[in-house]
Protein backbone atom coordinates (compact mmCIF):
# COMPACT_ATOMS: atom_id res chain seq x y z
CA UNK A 1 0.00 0.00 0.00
CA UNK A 2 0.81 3.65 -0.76
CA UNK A 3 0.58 6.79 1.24
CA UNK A 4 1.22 10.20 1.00
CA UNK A 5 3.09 11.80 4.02
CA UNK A 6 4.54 15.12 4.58
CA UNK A 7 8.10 15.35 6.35
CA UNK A 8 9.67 18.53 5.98
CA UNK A 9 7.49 21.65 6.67
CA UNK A 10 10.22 23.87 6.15
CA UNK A 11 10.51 23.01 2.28
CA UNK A 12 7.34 21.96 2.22
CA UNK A 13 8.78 18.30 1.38
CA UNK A 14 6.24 14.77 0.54
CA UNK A 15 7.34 11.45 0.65
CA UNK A 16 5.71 8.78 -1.23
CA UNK A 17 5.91 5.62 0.72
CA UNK A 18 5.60 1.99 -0.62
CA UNK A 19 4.39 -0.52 2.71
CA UNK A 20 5.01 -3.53 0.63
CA UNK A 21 8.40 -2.64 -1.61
CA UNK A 22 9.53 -0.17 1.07
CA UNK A 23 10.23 2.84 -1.26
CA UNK A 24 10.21 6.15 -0.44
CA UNK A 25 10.33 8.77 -3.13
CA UNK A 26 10.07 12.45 -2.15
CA UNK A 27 8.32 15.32 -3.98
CA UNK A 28 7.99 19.31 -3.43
CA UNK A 29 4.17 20.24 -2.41
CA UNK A 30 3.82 22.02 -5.87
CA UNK A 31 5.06 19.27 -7.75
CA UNK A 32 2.11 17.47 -5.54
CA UNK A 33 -0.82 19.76 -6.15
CA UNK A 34 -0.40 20.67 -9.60
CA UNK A 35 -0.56 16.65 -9.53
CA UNK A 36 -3.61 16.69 -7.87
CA UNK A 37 -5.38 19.49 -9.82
CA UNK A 38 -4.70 18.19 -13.60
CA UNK A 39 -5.83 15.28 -12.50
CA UNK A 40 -8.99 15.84 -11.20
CA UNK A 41 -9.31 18.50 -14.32
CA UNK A 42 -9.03 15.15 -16.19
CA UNK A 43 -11.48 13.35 -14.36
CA UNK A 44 -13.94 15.47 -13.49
CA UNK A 45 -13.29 15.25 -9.58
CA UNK A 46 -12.52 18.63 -7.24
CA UNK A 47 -9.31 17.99 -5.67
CA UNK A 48 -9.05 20.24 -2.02
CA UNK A 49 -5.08 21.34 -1.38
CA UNK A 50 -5.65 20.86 2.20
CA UNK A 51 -6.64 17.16 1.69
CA UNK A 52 -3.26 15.93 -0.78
CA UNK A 53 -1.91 14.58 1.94
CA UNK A 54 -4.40 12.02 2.57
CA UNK A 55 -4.74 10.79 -0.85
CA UNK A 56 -3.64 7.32 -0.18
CA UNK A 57 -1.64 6.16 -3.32
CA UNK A 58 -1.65 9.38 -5.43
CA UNK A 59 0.80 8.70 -8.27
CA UNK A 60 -0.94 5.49 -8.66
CA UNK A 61 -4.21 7.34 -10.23
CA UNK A 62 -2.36 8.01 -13.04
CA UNK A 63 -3.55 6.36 -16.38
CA UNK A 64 -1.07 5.62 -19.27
CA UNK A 65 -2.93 8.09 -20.87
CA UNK A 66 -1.75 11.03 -19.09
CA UNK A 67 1.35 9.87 -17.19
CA UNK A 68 3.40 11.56 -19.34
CA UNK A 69 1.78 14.79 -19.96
CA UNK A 70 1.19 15.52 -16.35
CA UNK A 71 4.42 13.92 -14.50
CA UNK A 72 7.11 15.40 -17.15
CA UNK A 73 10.42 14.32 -14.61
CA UNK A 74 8.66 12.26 -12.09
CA UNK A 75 9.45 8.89 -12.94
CA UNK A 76 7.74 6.94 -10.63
CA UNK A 77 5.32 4.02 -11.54
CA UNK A 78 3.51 0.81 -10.25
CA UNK A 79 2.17 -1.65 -12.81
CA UNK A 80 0.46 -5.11 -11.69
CA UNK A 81 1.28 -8.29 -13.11
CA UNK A 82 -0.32 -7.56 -16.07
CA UNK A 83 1.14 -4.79 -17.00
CA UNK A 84 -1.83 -2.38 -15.69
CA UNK A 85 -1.30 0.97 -13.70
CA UNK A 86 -2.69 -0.06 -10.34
CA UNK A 87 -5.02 2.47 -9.44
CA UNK A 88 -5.19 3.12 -5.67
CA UNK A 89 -8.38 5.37 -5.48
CA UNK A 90 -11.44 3.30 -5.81
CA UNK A 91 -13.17 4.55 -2.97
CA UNK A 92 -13.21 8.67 -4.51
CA UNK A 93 -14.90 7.81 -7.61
CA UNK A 94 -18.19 6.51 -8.37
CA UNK A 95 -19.35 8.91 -10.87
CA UNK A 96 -17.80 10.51 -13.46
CA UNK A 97 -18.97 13.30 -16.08
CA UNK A 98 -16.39 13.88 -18.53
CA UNK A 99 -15.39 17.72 -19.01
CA UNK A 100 -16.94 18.78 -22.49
CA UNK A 101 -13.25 19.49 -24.28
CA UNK A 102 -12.64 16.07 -23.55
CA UNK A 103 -12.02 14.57 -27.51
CA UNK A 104 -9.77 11.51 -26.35
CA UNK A 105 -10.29 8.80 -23.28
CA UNK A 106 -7.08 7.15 -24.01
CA UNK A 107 -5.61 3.74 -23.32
CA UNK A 108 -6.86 2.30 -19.60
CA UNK A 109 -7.66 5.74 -18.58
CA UNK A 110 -9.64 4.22 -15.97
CA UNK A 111 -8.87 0.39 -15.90
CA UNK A 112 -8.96 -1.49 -12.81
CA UNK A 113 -11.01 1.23 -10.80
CA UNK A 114 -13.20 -0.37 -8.35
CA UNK A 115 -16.15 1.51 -7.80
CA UNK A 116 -17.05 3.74 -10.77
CA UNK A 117 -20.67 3.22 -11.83
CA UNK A 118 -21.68 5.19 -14.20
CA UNK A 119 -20.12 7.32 -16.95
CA UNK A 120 -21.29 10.15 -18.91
CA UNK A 121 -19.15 11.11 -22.10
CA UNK A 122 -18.71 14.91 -23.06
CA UNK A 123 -20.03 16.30 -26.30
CA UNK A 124 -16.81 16.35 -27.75
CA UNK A 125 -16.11 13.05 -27.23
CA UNK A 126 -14.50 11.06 -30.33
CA UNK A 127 -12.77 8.02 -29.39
CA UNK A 128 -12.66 5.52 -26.50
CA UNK A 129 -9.40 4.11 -26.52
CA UNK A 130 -7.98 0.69 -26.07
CA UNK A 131 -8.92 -0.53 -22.73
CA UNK A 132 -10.38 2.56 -21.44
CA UNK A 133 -12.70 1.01 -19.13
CA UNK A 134 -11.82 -2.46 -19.00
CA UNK A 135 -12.58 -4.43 -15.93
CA UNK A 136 -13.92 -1.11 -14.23
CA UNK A 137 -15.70 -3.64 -12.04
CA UNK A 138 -19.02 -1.76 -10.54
CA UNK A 139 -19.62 0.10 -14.29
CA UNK A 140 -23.13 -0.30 -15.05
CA UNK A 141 -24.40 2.83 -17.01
CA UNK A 142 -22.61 4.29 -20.05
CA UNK A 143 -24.33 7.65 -21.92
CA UNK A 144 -22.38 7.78 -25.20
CA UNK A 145 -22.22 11.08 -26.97
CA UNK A 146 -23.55 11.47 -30.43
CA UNK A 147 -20.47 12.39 -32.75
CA UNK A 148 -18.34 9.33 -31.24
CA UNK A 149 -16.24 7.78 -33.62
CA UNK A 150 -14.62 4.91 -32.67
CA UNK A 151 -14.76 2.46 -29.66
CA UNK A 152 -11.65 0.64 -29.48
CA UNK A 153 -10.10 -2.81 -28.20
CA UNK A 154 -11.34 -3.71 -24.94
CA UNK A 155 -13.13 -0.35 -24.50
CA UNK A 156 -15.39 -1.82 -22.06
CA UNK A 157 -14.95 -5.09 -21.73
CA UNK A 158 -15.83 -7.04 -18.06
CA UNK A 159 -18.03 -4.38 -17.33
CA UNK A 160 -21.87 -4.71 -15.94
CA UNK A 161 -23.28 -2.32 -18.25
CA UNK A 162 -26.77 -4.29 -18.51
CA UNK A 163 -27.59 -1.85 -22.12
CA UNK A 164 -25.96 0.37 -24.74
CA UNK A 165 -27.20 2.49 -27.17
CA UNK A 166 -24.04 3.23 -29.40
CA UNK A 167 -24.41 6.40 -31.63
CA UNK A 168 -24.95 6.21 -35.30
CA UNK A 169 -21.47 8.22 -35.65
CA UNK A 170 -19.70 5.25 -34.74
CA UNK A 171 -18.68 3.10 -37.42
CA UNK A 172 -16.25 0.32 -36.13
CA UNK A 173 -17.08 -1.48 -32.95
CA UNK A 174 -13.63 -2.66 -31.90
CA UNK A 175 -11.61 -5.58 -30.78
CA UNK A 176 -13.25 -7.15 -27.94
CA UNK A 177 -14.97 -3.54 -26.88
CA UNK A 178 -17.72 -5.21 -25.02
CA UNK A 179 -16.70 -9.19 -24.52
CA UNK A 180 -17.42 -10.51 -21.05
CA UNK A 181 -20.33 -8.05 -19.94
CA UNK A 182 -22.35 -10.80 -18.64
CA UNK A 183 -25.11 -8.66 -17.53
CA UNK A 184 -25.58 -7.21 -20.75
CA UNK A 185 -29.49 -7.90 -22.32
CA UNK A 186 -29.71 -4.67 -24.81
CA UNK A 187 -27.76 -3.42 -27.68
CA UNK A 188 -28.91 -0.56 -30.29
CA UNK A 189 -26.10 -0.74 -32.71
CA UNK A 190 -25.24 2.42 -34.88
CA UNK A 191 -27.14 2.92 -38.47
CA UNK A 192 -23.13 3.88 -39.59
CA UNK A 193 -21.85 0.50 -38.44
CA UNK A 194 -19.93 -0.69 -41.08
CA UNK A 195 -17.81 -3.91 -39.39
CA UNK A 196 -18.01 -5.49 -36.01
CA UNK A 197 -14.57 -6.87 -35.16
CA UNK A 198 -13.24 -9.87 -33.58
CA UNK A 199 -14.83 -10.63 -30.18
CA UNK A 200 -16.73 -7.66 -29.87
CA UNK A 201 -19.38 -9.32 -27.82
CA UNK A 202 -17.79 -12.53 -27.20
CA UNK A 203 -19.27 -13.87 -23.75
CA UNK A 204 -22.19 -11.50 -23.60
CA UNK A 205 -23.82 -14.60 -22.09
CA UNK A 206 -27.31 -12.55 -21.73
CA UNK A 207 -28.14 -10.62 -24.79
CA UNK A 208 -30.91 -11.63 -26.69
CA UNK A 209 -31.43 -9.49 -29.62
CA UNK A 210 -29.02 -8.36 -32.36
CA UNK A 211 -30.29 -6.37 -35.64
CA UNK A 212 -27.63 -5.34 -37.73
CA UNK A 213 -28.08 -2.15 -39.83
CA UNK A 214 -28.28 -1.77 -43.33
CA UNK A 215 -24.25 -0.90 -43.72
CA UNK A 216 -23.08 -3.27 -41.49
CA UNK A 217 -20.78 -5.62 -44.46
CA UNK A 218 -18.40 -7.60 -41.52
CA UNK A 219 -19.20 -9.72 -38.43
CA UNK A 220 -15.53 -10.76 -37.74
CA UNK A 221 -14.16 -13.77 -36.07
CA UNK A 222 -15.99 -14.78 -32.42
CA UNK A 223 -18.17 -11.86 -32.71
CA UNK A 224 -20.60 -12.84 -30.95
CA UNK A 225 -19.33 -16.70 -29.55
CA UNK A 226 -20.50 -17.49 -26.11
CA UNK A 227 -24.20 -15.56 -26.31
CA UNK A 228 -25.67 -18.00 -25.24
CA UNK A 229 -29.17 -16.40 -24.35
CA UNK A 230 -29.24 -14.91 -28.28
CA UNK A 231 -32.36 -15.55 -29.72
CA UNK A 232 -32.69 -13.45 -32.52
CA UNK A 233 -30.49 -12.04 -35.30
CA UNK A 234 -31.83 -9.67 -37.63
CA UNK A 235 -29.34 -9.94 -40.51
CA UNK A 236 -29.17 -6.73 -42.90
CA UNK A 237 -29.05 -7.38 -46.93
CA UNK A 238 -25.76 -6.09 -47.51
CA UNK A 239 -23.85 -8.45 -45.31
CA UNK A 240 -20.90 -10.02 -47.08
CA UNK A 241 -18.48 -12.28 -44.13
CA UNK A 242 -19.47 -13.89 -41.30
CA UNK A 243 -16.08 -14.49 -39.75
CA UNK A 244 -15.20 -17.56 -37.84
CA UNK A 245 -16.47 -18.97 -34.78
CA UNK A 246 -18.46 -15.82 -35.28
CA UNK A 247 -21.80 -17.09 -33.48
CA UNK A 248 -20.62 -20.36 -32.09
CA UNK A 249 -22.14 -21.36 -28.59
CA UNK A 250 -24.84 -18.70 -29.32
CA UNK A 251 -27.53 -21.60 -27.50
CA UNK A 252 -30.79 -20.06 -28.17
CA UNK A 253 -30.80 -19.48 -31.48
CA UNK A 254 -33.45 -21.23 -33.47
CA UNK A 255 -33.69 -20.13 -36.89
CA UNK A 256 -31.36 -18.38 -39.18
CA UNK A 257 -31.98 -16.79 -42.50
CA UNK A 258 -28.34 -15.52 -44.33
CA UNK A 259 -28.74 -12.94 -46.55
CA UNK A 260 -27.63 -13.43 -50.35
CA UNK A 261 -25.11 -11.32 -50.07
CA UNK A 262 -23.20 -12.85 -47.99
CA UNK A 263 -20.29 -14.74 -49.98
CA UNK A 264 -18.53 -16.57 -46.87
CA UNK A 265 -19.28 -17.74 -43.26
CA UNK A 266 -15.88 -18.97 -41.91
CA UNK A 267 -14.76 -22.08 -40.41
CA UNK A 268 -17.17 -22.99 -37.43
CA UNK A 269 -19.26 -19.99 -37.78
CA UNK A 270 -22.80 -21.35 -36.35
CA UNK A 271 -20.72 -24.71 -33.99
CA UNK A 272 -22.49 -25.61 -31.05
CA UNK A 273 -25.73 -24.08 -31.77
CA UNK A 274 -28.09 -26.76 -30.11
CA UNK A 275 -31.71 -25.46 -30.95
CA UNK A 276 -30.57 -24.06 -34.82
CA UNK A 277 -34.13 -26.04 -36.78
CA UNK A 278 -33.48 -24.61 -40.18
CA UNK A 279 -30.80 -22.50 -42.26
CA UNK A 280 -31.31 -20.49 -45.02
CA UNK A 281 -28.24 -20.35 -47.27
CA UNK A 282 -27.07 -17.86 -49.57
CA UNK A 283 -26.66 -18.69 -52.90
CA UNK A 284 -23.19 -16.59 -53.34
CA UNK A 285 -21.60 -19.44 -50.95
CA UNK A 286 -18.82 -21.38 -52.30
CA UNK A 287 -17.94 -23.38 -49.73
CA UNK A 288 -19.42 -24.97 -46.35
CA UNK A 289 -16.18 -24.87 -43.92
CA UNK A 290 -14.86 -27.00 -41.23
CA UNK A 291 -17.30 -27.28 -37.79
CA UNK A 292 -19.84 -24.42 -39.60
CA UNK A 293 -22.76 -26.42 -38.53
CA UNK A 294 -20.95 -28.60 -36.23
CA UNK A 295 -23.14 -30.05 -33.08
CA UNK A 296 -26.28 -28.26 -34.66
CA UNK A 297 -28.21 -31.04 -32.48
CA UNK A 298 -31.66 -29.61 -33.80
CA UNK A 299 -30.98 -28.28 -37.32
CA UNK A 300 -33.43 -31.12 -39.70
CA UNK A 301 -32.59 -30.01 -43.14
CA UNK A 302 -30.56 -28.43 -45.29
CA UNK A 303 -30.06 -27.60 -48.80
CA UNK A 304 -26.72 -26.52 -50.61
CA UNK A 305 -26.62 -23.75 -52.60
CA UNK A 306 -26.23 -23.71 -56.16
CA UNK A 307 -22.42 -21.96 -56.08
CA UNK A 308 -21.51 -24.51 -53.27
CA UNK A 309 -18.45 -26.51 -54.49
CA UNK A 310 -16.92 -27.91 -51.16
CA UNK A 311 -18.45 -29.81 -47.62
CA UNK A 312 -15.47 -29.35 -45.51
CA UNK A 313 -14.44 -31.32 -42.94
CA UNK A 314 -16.72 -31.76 -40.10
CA UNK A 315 -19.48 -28.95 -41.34
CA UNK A 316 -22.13 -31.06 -40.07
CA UNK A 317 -20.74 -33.20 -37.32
CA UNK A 318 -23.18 -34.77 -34.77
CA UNK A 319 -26.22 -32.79 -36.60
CA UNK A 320 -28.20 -35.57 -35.03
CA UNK A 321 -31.65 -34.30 -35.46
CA UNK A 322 -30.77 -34.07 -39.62
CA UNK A 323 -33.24 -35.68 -41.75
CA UNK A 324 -32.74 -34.03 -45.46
CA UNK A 325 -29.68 -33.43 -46.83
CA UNK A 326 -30.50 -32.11 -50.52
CA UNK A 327 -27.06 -31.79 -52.33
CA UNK A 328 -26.67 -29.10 -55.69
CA UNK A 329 -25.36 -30.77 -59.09
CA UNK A 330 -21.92 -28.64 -58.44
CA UNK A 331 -20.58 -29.89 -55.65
CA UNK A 332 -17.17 -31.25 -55.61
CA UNK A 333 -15.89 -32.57 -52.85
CA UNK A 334 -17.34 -34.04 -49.39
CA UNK A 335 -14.41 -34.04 -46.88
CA UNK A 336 -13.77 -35.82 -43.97
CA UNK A 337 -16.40 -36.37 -41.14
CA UNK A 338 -18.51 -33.87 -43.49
CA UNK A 339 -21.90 -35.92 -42.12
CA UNK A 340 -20.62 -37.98 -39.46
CA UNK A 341 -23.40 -39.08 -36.72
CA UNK A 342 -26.10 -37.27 -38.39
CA UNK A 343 -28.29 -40.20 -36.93
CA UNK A 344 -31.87 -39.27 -38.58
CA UNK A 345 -30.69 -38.85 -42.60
CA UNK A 346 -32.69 -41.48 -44.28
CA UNK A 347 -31.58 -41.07 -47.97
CA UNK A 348 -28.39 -40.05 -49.92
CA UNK A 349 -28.31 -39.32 -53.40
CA UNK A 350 -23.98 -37.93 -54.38
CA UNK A 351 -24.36 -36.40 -57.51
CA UNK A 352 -22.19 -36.88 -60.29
CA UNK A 353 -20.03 -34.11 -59.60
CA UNK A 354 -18.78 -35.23 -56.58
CA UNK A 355 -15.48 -37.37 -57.55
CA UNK A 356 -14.11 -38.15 -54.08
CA UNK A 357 -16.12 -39.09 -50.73
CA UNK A 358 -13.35 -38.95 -47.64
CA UNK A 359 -12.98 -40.82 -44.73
CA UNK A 360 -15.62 -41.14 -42.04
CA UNK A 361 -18.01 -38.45 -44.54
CA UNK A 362 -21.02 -40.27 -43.78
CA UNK A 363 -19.48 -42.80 -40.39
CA UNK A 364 -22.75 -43.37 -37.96
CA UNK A 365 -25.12 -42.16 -40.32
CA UNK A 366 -27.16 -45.60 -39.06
CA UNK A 367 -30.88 -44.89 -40.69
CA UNK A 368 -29.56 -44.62 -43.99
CA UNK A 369 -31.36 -47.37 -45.63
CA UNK A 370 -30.49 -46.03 -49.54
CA UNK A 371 -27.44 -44.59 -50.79
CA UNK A 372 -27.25 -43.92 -54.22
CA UNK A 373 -23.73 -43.16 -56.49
CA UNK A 374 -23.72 -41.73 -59.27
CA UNK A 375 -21.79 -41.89 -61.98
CA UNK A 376 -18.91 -39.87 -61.36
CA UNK A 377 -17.64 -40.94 -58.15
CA UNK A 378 -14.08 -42.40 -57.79
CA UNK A 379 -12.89 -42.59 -54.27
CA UNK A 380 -14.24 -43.65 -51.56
CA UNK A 381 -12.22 -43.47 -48.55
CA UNK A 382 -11.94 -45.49 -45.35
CA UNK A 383 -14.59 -45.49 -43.51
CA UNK A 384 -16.56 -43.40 -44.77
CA UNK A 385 -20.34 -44.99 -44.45
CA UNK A 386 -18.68 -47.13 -41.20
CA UNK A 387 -21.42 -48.23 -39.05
CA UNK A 388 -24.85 -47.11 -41.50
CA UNK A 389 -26.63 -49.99 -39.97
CA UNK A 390 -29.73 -49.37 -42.11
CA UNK A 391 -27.97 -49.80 -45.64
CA UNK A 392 -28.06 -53.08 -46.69
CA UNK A 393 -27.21 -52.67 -50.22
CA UNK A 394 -25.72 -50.32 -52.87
CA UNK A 395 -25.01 -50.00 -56.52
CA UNK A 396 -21.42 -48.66 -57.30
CA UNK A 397 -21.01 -47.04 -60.45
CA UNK A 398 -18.32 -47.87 -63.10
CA UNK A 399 -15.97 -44.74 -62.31
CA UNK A 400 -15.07 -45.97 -58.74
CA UNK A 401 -11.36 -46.92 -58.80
CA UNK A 402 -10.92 -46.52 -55.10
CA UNK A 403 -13.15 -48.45 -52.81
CA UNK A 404 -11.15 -48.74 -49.09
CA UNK A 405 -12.18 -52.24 -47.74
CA UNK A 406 -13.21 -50.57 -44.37
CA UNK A 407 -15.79 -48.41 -46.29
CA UNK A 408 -18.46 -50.15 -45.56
CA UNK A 409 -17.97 -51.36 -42.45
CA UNK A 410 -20.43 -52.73 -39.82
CA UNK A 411 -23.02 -52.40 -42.71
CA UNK A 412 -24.80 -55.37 -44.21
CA UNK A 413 -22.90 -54.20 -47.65
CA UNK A 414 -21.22 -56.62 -49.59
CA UNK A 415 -18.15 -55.09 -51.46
CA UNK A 416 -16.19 -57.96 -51.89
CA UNK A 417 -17.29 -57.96 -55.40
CA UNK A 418 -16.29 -54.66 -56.43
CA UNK A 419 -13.11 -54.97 -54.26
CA UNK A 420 -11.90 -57.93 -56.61
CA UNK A 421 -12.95 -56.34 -59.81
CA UNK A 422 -10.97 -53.21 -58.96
CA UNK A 423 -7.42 -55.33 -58.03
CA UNK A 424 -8.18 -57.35 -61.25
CA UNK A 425 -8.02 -53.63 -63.16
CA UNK A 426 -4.90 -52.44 -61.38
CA UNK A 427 -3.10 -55.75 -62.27
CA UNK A 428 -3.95 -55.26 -66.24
């Protein structure tokens, strides 16, 4: 702990004294007041001259943000293991209305203090740096200032703000700015928002409502993962990305229709969406990636997109409530584990396009009762319909050149047949 002592009246002489590193560093009373005052300026608290000696910790209210403007020679700093300014005065502030020439609240400004609830930004207000308020543990009200600009990494993240209305000004929500604010239910998001970067809500385990406006073109990677009370997302028709792990764990979600714009959702995108019935896809999407639709328990159908090319490995893994599985006459290429345990599909049909099924596509699959191959196919990897209990039989057409012998396996399938007719054309 910190305290503020005087020890020399004659030159009117301060020590700052360190109880836990035993330090002891000693400053002039001006050097302390002038301190004090730009401080408070900064913060919007009235320091008294007559009280600076009983501001426990004083040097340690100092934000990165100012340090250097304010202490010019005094070198003196404290910084947790995290590499945070400790700040010492939680008990002063609770409230705090910025002045109005305020344009700036820079990086961790106020990070780490205990018992600041609510904030009010000035007019003039254009950026909330990296950090500014992160972890400010008691925060619960925020009154953003139309004309802000930009809310940066980590802005406000672990706070307890419970709703925001951000200003149509803004049109970047930052890195993180609100991830872990498990209390927040409401968010109005700006009519200028043009991308929502990586983690921006990530754990906002009690929001329930998004609706993106109309020049919103980027949800970035983990936007919104962990939300797991979201309900309802109200997609705008310009969206083009939906980044990766961008809604995965989102729990309550039950139906989702993608706009057409929207030319890629990346790799696990929608993952671990439990109560996700039905997906409408865009038809600019050339791909399905790894884990999109992974552990999708509820989702029961799904139709590929015209444009779609690729099933990538895992897209629908354990989608054990999927009954329809309508594939496009384009598609390419089914990878690995693309279908695995989707329990309730009764029916394949793998159109001609498709030239390669991988291993364990289709493993546990086990009420498929009728596959059919069309012409086209060539490989079929190992494993790949293991354990369809349902399929008894299937007709392979005459491109296959690649039939693993554990294909079919734990199936009533007989491809000893094929298997010998394929090692008598390899020996030729």
């Amino acid at each position: 702990m910190k305290y503020v002592s005087k020890v020399n009246e004659t030159k009117d002489e301060y020590e700052v004294t360190d109880t836990d590193y035993k330090v002891v560093t000693k400053y002039s009373g001006v050097e302390l007041f002038s301190l004090a005052r730009h401080l408070g300026t900064l913060l919007g608290v009235n320091w008294v001259e007559s009280k600076i000696s009983d501001r426990s910790g004083l040097l340690k209210l100092l934000p990165y943000a100012i340090r250097d403007k304010i202490l010019g020679r005094i070198n003196y700093y404290d910084f947790d293991k995290n590499g945070y300014l400790y700040p010492c005065y939680p008990n002063l502030l609770d409230h705090v209305d910025l002045p109005d020439w305020t344009e700036t609240i820079n990086h961790k400004t106020f990070g780490l203090i205990t018992n600041i609830t609510e904030l009010t930004l000035g007019e003039n207000v254009r950026t909330v740096g990296a950090f500014a308020l992160s972890q400010t543990a008691k925060l619960r009200s925020i009154n953003l200032n139309e004309g802000l600009l930009e809310i940066c990494e980590g802005a406000f993240t672990k706070t307890l703000i419970e709703e925001i209305v951000i200003p149509d000004s803004v049109t970047v929500i930052g890195r993180g700015a609100f991830s872990d604010c498990e209390k927040l239910k409401s968010v109005v998001l700006p009519k200028g928002l043009v991308r929502i970067e990586e983690q921006a809500f990530m754990g906002c385990t009690k929001l329930e409502t998004i609706v993106l406006p109309e020049g919103c073109l980027c949800i970035d990677d983990s936007a919104f993962c962990g939300c797991e009370k979201l309900k309802n997302i109200q997609f705008n028709s310009n969206l083009e990305l939906i980044g990766k792990n961008a809604f995965m764990s989102c729990k309550s979600l039950v139906d989702i229709i993608i706009p057409y714009t929207v030319e890629s959702i990346g790799i696990g995108a929608f993952q671990e969406c439990l109560y996700i019935e039905s997906v409408h896809l865009p038809d600019k999407l050339s791909c399905i990636e790894s884990s999109t639709f992974k552990l999708c328990y509820s989702l029961r159908a799904i139709k590929l997109p015209e444009k779609c090319k690729c099933v990538d490995s895992s897209a629908f893994d354990h989608c054990a409530s999927l009954e329809s599985v309508e594939f496009n006459n384009g598609l390419e290429e089914i990878g690995d584990r693309a279908f695995r345990q989707c329990f309730a599909i009764k029916t394949l049909e793998i159109p001609a396009s498709v030239t390669e099924i991988r291993e364990f596509a289709f493993s546990d699959c086990s009420s498929v009762s009728r596959l059919t191959l069309n012409t086209g196919v060539e490989r079929i990897e190992r494993y790949a319909f293991r354990r369809c209990k349902s399929l008894i039989s299937v007709d392979f057409p005459s491109s296959i050149n690649f039939l693993d012998e554990t294909a079919f396996m734990n199936t009533a399938v007989n491809i000893t047949r094929i298997l010998r007719k394929l090692r008598r054309t390899a020996l030729k």
